[in-house]
Protein backbone atom coordinates (compact mmCIF):
# COMPACT_ATOMS: atom_id res chain seq x y z
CA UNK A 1 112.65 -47.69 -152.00
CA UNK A 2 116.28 -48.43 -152.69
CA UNK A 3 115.10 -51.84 -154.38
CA UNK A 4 112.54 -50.40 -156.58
CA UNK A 5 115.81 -47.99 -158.57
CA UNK A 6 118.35 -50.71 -157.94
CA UNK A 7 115.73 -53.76 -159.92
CA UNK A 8 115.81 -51.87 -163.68
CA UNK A 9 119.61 -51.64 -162.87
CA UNK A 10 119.98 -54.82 -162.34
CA UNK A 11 117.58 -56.00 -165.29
CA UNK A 12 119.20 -53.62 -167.68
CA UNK A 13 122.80 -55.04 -166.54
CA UNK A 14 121.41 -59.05 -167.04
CA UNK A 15 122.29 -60.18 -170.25
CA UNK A 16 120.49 -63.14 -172.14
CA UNK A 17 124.35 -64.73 -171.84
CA UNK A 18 124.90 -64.84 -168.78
CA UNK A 19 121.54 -66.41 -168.24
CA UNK A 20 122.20 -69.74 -170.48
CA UNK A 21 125.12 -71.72 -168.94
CA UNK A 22 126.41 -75.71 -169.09
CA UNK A 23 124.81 -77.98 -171.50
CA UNK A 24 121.55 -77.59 -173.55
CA UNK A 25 120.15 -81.17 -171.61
CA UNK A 26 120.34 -79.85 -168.08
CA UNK A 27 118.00 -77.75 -165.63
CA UNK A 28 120.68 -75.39 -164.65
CA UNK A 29 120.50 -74.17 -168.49
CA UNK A 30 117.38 -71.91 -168.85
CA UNK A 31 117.01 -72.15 -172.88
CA UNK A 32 116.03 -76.21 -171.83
CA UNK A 33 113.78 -74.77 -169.24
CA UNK A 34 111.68 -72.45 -171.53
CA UNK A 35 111.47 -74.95 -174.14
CA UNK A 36 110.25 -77.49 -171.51
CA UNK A 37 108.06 -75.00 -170.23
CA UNK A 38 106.72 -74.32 -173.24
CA UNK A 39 105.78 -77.97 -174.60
CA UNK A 40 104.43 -78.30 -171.36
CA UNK A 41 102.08 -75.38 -172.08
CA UNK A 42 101.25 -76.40 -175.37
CA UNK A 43 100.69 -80.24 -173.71
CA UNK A 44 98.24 -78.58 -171.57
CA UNK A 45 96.29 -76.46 -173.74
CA UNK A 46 96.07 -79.95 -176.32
CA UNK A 47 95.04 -82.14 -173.02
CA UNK A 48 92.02 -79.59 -171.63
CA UNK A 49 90.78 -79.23 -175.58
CA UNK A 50 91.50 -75.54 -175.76
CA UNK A 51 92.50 -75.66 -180.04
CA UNK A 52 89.25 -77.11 -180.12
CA UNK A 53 87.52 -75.05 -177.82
CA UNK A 54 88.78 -72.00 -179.73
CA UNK A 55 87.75 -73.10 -182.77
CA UNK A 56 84.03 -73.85 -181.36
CA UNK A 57 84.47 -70.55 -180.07
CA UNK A 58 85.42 -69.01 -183.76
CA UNK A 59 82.72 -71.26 -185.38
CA UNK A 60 80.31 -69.89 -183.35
CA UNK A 61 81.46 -66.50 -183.73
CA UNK A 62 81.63 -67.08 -187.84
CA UNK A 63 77.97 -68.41 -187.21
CA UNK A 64 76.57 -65.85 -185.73
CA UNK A 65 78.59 -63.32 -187.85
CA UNK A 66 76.65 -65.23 -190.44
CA UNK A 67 73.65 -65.31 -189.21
CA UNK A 68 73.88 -61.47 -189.02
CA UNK A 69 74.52 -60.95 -192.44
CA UNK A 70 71.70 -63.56 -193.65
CA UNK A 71 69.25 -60.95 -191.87
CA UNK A 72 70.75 -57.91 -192.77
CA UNK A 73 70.50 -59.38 -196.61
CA UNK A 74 66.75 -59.90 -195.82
CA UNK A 75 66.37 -56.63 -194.39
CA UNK A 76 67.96 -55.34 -197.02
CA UNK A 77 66.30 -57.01 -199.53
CA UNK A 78 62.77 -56.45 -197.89
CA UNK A 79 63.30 -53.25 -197.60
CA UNK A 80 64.00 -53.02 -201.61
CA UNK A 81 60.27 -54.80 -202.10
CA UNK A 82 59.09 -51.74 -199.84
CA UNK A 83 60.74 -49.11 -201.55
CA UNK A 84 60.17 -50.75 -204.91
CA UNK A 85 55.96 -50.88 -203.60
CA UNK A 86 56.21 -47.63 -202.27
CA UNK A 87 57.80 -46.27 -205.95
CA UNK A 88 55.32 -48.27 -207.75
CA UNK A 89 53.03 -46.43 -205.71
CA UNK A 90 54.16 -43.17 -206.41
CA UNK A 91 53.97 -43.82 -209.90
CA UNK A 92 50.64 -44.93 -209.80
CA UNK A 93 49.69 -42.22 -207.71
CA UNK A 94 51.32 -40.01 -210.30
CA UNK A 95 49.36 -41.71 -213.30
CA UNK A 96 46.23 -40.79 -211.21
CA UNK A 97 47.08 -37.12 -210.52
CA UNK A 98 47.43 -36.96 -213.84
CA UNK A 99 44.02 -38.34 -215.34
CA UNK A 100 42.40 -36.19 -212.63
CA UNK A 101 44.26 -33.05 -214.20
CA UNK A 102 43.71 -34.41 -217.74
CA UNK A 103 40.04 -35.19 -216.52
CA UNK A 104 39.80 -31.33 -215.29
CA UNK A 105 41.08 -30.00 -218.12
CA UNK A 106 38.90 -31.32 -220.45
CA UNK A 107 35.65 -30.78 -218.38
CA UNK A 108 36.72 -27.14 -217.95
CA UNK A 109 37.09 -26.96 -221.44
CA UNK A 110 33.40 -28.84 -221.88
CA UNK A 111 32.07 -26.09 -219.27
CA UNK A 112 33.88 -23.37 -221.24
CA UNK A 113 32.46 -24.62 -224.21
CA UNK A 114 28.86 -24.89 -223.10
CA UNK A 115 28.65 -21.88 -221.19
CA UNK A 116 30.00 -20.15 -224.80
CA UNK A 117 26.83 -22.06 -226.39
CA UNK A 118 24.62 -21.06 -223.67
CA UNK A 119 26.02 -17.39 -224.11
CA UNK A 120 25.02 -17.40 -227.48
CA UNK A 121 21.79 -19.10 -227.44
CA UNK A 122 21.14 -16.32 -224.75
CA UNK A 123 22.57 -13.44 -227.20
CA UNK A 124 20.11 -15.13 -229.36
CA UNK A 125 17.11 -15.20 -227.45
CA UNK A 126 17.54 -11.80 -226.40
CA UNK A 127 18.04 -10.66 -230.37
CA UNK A 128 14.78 -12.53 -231.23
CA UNK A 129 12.86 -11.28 -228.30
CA UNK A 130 14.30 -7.15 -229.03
CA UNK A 131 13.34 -7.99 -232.85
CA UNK A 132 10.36 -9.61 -231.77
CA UNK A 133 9.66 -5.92 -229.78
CA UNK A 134 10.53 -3.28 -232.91
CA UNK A 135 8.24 -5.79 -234.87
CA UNK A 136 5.57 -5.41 -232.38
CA UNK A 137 6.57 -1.52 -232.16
CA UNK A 138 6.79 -1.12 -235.94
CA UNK A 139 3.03 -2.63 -236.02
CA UNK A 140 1.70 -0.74 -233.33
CA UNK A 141 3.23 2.27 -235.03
CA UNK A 142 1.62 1.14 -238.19
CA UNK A 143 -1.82 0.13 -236.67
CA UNK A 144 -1.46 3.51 -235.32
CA UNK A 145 -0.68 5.39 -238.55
CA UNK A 146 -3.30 3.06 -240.30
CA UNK A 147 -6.20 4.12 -237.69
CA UNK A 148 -5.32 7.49 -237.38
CA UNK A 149 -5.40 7.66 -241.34
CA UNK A 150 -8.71 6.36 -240.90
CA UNK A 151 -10.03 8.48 -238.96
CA UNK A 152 -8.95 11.28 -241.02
CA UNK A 153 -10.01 9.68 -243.86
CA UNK A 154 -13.60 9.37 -242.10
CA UNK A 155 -13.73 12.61 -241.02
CA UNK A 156 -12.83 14.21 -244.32
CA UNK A 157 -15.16 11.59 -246.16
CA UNK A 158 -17.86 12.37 -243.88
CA UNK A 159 -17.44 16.02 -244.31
CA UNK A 160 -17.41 15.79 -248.13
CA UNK A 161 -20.32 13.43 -247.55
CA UNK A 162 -21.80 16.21 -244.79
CA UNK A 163 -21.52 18.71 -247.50
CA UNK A 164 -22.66 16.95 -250.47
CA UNK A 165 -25.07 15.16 -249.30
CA UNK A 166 -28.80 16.16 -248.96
CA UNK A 167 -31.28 14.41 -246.25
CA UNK A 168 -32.64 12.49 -248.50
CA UNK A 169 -29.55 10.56 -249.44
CA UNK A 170 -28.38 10.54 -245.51
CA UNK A 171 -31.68 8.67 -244.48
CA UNK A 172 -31.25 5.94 -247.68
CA UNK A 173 -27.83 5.48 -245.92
CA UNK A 174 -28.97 4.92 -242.62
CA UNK A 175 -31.45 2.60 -243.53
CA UNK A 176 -28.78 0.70 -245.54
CA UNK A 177 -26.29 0.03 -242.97
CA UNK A 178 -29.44 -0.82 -240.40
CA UNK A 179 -30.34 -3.62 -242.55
CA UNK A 180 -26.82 -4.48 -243.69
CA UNK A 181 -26.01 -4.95 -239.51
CA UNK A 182 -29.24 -6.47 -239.48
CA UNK A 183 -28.29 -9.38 -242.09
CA UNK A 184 -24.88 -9.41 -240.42
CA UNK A 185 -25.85 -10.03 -236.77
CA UNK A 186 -28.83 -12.98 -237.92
C-alpha cells in the first residue's frame, strides 16, 4: 500500500530534465530513445501496409457512406413521384367530386323544374276537369230549367187547350199526331 501513495510522489517529483542526460546520439539519453522508438513505429506501421490499410478502410467507409446517400436520394426522390401521384390523385379526385356535385345540382334543378311543370299541368288538369264539372252542372241546371219550363209550358198549354178546345177539335188532333208518328216511324 505504501507504494501505491509513494508512485504519484515520485512521478510528480520526476522532471522531464532530469530524464534527458549526456549526448543526443547515445542510449543513455531518452529524447534519442523516443525518437528511435518512434521511427521505428512509424517503420512498422509503413512495412505491415497500415496507411494503406486505413485508407481502404476510409474508402470503404466513404463508399458505403455513399452508397447510403445514393439510396436515400432514390428514396427520396421516389417517394416525391408517390406523393406527386398521390396529389395528382387528389386533384383528380377533387375534379370528380366536383362534376358529381355540379352533376347533382343541375339534375336537382331539372327535377325541380319538372316536378314545377308537372305541378302545373296537374293544377291544370284539375281546373279543366272542375270547369269541365260547373259546365256539366250549369247544363244539367239548364236542361233542368229548360224541361221543367216545358212541362209547365205543357201543362198550361194543355189546359188552355183543355179549356178551349171542344171534342171535335181534340179528336182532329189525335188523329194528326197518329199519322204524323205513323209517317215518322215508316
Amino acid at each position: 500500500m505504501k507504494t501505491l501513495y509513494t508512485l504519484p510522489a515520485i512521478a510528480l517529483t520526476a522532471t522531464p530534465a532530469f530524464a534527458a542526460s549526456g549526448p543526443f546520439f547515445s542510449l543513455g539519453n531518452t529524447d534519442f530513445v523516443v525518437t528511435l522508438a518512434f521511427l521505428l513505429f512509424i517503420g512498422v506501421l509503413f512495412y505491415f501496409k497500415v496507411p494503406g490499410m486505413i485508407g481502404g478502410m476510409l474508402d470503404k467507409r466513404a463508399e458505403g457512406i455513399q452508397s447510403e446517400l445514393d439510396e436515400a436520394r432514390a428514396l427520396r426522390e421516389e417517394a416525391q413521384s408517390i406523393l406527386a401521384g398521390y396529389e395528382r390523385k387528389q386533384k383528380e379526385v377533387a375534379e370528380q367530386a366536383e362534376l358529381i356535385v355540379a352533376n347533382a345540382k343541375s339534375e336537382a334543378q331539372a327535377a325541380a323544374d319538372q316536378a314545377k311543370e308537372d305541378i302545373k299541368n296537374s293544377i291544370a288538369r284539375r281546373l279543366q276537369a272542375a270547369e269541365d264539372q260547373i259546365q256539366s252542372a250549369q247544363n244539367s241546371a239548364v236542361k233542368q230549367v229548360r224541361d221543367q219550363a216545358a212541362a209547365v209550358a205543357v201543362a198550361a198549354a194543355s189546359d188552355v187547350i183543355a179549356k178551349g178546345m171542344t171534342a171535335k177539335d181534340a179528336g182532329g188532333l189525335i188523329d194528326a199526331a197518329i199519322a204524323d208518328v205513323g209517317d215518322k216511324l215508316h
